[in-house]
PDB file of N, CA and C in Angstrom:
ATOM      1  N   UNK A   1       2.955-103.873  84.542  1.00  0.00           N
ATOM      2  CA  UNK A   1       2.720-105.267  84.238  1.00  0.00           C
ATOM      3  C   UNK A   1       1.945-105.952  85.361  1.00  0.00           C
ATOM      4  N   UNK A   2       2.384-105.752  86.506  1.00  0.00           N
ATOM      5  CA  UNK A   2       1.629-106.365  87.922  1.00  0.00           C
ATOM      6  C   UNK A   2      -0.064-105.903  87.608  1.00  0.00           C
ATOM      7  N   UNK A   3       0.110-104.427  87.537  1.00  0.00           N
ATOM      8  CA  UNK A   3      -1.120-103.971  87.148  1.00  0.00           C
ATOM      9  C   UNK A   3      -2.237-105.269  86.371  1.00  0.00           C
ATOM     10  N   UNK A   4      -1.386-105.032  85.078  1.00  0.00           N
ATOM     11  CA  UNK A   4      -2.025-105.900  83.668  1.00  0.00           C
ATOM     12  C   UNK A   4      -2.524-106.722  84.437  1.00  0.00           C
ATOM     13  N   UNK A   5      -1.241-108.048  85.166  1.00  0.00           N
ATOM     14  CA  UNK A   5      -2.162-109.524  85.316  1.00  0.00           C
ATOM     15  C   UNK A   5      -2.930-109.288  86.444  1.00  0.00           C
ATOM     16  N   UNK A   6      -3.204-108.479  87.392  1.00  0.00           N
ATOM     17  CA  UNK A   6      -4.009-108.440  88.068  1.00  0.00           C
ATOM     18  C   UNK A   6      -5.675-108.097  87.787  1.00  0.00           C
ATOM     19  N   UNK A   7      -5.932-106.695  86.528  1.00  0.00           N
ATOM     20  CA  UNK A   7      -6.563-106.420  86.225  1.00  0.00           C
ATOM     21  C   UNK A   7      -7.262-107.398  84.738  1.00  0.00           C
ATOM     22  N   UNK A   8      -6.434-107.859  84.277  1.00  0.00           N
ATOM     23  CA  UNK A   8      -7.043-108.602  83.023  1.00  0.00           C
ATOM     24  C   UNK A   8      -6.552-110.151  82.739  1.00  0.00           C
ATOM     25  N   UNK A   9      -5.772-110.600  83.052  1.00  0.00           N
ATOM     26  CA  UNK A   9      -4.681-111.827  82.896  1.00  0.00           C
ATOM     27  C   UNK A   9      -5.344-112.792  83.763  1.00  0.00           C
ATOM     28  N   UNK A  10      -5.369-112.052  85.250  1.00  0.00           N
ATOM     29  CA  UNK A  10      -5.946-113.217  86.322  1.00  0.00           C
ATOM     30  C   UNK A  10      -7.606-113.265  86.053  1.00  0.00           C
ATOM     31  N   UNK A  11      -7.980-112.438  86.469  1.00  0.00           N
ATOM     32  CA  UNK A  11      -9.521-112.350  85.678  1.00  0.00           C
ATOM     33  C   UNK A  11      -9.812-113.692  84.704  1.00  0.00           C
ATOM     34  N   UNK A  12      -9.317-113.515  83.397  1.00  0.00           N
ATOM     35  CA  UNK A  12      -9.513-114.144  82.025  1.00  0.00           C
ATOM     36  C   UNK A  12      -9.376-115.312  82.935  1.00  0.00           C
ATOM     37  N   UNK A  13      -8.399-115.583  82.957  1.00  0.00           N
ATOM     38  CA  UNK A  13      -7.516-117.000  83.234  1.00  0.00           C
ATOM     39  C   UNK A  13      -8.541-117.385  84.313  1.00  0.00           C
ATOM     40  N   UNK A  14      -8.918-117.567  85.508  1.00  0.00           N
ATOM     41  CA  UNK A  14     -10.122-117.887  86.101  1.00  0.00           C
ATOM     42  C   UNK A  14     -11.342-118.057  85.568  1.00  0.00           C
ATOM     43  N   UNK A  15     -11.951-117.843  84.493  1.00  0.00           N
ATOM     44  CA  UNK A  15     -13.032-117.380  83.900  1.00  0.00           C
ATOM     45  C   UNK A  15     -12.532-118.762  82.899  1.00  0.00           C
ATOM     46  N   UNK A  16     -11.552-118.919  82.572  1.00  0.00           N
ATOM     47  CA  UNK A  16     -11.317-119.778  81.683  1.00  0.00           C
ATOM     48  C   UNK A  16     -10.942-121.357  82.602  1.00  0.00           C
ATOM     49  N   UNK A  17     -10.653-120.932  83.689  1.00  0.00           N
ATOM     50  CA  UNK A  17     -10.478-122.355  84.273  1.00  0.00           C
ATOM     51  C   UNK A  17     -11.679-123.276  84.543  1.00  0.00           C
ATOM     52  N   UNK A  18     -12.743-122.197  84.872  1.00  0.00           N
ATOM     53  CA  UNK A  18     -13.821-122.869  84.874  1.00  0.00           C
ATOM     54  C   UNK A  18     -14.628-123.097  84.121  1.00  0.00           C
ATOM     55  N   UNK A  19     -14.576-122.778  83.106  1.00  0.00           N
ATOM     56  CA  UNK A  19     -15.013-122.971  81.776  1.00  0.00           C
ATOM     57  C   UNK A  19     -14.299-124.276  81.170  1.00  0.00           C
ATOM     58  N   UNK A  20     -13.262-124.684  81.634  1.00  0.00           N
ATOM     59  CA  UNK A  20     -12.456-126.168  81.438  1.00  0.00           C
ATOM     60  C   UNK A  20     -13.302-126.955  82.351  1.00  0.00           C
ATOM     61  N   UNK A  21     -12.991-125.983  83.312  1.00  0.00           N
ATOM     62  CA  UNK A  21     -13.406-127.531  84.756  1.00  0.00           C
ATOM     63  C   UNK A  21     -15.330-128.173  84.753  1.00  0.00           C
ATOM     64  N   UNK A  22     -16.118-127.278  83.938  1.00  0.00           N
ATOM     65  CA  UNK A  22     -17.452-127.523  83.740  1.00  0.00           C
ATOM     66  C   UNK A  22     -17.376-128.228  82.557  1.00  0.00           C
ATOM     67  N   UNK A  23     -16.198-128.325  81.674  1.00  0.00           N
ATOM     68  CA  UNK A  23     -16.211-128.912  80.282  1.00  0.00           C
ATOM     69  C   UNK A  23     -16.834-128.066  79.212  1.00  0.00           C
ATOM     70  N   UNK A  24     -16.924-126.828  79.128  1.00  0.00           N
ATOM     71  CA  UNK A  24     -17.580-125.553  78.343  1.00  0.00           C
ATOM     72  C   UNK A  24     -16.007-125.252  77.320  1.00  0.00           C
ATOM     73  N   UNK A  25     -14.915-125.482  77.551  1.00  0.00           N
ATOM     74  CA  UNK A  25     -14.077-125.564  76.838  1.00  0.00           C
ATOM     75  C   UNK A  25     -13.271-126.744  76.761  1.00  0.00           C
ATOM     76  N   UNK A  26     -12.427-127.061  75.650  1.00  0.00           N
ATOM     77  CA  UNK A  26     -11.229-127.933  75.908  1.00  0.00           C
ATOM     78  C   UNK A  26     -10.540-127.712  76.684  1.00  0.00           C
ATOM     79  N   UNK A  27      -9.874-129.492  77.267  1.00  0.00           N
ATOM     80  CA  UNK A  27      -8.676-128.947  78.260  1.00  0.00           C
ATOM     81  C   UNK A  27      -7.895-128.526  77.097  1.00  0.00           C
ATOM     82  N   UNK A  28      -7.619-127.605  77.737  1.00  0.00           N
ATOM     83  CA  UNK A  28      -5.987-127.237  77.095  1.00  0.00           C
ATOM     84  C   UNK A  28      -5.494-125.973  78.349  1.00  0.00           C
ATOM     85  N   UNK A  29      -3.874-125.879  78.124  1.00  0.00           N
ATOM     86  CA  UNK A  29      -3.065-125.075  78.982  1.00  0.00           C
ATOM     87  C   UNK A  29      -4.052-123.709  79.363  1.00  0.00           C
ATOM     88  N   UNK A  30      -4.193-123.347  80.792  1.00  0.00           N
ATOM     89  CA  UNK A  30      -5.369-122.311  80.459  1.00  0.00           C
ATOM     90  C   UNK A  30      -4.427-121.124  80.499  1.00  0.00           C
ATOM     91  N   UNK A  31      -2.760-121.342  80.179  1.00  0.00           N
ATOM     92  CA  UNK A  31      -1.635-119.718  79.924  1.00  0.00           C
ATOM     93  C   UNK A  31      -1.787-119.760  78.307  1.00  0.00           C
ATOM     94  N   UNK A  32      -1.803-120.736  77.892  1.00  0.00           N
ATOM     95  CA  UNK A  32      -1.930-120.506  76.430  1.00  0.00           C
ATOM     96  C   UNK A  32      -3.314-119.975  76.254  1.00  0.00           C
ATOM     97  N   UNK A  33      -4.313-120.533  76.667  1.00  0.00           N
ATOM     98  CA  UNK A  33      -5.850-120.308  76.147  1.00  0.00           C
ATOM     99  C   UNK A  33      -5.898-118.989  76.430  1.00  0.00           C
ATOM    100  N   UNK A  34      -5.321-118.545  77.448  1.00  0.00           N
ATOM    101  CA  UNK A  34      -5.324-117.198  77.742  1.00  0.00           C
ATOM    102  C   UNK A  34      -4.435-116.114  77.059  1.00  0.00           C
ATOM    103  N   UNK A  35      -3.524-116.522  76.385  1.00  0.00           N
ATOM    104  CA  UNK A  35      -2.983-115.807  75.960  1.00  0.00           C
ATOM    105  C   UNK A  35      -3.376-115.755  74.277  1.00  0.00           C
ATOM    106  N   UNK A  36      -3.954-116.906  73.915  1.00  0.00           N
ATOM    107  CA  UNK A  36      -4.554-116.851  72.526  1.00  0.00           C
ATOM    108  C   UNK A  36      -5.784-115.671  72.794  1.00  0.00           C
ATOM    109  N   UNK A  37      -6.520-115.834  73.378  1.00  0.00           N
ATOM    110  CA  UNK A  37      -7.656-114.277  73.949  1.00  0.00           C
ATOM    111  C   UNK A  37      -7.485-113.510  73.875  1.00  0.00           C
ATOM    112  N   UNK A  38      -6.153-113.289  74.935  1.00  0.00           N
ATOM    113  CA  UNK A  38      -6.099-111.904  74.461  1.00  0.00           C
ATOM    114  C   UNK A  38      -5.033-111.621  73.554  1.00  0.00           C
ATOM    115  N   UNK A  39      -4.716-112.564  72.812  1.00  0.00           N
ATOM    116  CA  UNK A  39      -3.508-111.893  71.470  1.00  0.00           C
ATOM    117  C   UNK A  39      -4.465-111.813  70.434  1.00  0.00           C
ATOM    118  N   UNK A  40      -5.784-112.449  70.196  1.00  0.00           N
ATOM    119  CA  UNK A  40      -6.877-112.196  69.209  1.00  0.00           C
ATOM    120  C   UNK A  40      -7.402-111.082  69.562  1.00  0.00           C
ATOM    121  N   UNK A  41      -7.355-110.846  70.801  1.00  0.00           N
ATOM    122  CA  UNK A  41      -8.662-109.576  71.190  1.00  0.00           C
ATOM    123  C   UNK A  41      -7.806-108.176  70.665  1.00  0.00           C
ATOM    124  N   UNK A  42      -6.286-108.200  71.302  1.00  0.00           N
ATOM    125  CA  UNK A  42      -5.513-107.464  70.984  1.00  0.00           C
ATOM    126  C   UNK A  42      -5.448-106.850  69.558  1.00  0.00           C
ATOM    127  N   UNK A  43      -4.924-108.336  68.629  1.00  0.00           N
ATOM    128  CA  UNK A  43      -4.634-107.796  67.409  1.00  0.00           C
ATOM    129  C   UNK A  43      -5.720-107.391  66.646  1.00  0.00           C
ATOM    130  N   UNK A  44      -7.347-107.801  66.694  1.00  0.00           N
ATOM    131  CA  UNK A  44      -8.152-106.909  66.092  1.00  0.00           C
ATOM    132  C   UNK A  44      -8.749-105.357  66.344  1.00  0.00           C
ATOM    133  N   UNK A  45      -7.726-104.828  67.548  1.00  0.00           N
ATOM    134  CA  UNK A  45      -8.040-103.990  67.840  1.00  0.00           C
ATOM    135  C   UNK A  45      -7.098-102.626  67.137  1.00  0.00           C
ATOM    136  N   UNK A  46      -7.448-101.731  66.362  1.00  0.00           N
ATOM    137  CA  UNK A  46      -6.959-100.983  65.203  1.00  0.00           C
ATOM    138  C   UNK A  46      -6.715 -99.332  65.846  1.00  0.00           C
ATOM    139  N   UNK A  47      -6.308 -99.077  65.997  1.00  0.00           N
ATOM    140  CA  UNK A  47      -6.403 -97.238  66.506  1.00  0.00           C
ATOM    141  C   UNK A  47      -6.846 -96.639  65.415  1.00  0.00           C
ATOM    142  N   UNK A  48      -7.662 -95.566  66.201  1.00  0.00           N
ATOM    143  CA  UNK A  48      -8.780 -95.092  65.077  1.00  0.00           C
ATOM    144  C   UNK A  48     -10.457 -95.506  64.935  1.00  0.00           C
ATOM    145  N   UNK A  49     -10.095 -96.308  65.424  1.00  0.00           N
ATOM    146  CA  UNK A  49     -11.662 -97.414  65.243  1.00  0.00           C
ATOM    147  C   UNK A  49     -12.449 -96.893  66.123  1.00  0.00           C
ATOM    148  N   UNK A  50     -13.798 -96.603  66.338  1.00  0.00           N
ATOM    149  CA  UNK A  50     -14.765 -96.006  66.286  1.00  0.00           C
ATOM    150  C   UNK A  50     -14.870 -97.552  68.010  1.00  0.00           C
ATOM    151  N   UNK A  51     -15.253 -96.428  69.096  1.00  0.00           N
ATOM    152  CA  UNK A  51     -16.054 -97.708  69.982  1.00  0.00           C
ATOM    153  C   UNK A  51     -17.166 -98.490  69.532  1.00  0.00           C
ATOM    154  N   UNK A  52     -17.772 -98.419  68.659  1.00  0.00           N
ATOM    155  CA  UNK A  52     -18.738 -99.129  68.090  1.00  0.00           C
ATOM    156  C   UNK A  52     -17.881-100.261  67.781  1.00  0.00           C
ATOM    157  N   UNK A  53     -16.862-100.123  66.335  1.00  0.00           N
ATOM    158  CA  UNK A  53     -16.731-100.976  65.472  1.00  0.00           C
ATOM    159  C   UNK A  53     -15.523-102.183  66.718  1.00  0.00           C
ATOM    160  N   UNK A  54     -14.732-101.650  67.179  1.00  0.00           N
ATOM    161  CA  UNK A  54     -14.259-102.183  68.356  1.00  0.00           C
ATOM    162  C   UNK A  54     -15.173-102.884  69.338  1.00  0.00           C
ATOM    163  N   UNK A  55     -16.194-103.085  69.720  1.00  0.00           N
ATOM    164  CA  UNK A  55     -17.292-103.484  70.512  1.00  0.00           C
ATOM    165  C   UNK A  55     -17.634-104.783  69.198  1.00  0.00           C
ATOM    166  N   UNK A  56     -17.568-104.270  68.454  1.00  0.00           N
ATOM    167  CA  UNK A  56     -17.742-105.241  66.779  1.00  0.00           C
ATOM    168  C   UNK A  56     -17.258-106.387  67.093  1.00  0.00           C
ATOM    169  N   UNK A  57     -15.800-106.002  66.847  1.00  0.00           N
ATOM    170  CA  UNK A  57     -14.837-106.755  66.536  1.00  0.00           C
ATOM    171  C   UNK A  57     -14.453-107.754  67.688  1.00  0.00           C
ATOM    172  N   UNK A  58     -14.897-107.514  69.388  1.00  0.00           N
ATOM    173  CA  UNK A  58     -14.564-107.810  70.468  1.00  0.00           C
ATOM    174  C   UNK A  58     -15.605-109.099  70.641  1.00  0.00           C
ATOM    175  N   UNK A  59     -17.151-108.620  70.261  1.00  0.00           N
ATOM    176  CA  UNK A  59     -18.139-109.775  70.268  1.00  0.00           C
ATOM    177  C   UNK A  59     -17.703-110.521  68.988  1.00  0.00           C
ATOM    178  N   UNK A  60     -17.693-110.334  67.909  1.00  0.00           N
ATOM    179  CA  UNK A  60     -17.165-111.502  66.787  1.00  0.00           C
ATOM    180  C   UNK A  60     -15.801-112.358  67.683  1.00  0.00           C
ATOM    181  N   UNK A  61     -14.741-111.785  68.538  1.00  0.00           N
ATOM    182  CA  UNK A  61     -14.020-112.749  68.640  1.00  0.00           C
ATOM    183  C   UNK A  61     -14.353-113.498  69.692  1.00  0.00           C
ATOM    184  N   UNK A  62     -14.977-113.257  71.048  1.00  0.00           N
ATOM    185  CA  UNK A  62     -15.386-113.873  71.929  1.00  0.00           C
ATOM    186  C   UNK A  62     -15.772-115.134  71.100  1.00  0.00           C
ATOM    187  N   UNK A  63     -17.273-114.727  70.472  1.00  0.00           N
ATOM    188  CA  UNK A  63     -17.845-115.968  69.709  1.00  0.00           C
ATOM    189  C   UNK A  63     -16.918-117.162  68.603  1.00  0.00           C
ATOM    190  N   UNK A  64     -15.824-116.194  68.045  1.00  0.00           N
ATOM    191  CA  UNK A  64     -14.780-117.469  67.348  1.00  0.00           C
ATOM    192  C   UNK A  64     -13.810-117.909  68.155  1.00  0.00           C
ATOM    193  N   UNK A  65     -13.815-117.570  69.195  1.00  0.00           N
ATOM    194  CA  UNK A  65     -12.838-117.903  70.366  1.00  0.00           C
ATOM    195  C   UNK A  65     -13.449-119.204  71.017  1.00  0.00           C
ATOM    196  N   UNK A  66     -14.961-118.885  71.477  1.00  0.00           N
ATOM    197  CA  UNK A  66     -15.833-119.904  71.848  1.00  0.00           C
ATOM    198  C   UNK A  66     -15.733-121.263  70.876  1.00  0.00           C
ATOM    199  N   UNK A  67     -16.353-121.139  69.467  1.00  0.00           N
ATOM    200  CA  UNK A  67     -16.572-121.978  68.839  1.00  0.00           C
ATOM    201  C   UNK A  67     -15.347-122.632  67.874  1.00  0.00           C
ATOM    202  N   UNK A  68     -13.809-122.069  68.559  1.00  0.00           N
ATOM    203  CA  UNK A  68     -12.732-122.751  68.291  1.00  0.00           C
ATOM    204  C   UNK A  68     -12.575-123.775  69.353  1.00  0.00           C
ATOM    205  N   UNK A  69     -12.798-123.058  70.380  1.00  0.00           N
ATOM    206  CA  UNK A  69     -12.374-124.227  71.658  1.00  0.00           C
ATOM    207  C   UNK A  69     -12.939-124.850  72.351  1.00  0.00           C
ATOM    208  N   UNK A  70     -14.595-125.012  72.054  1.00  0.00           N
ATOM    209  CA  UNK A  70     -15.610-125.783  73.099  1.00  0.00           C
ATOM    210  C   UNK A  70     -15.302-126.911  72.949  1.00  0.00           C
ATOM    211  N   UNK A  71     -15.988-127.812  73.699  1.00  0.00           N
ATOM    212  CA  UNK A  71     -15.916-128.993  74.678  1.00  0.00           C
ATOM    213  C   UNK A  71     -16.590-129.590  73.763  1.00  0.00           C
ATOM    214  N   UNK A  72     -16.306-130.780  73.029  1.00  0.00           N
ATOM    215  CA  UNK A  72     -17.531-131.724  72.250  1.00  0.00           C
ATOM    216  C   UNK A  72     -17.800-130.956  70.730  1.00  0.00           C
TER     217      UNK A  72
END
């Protein structure tokens, strides 16, 4: 687990603070925003799935992730 938030948790979550603090996203909680990320990124991810279609599915959510929570 230390692992996890070090390698992906703190990462995100920085990446997302400033993405608040420039106004590129809504404020909102950046443990929730972060955890909505990666519980979307998570759950479209299927075993079995081809690195392609996973690479798919990873850029489609970035982009509905974006255009759920921008600024304005």
């Amino acid at each position: 687990m230390v692992a996890y938030m070090r390698a992906i948790y703190e990462p995100l979550a920085t990446l997302l603070v400033q993405a608040v603090a420039t106004r590129e996203l809504q404020s909102e909680p950046i443990a929730q925003l972060t955890d909505a990320f990666l519980g979307g990124l998570l759950a479209l991810r299927k075993r079995g799935d081809s690195v392609e279609s996973q690479a798919g599915n990873a850029t489609w959510w970035c982009a509905a992730f974006f255009k759920a929570f921008r600024a304005g």
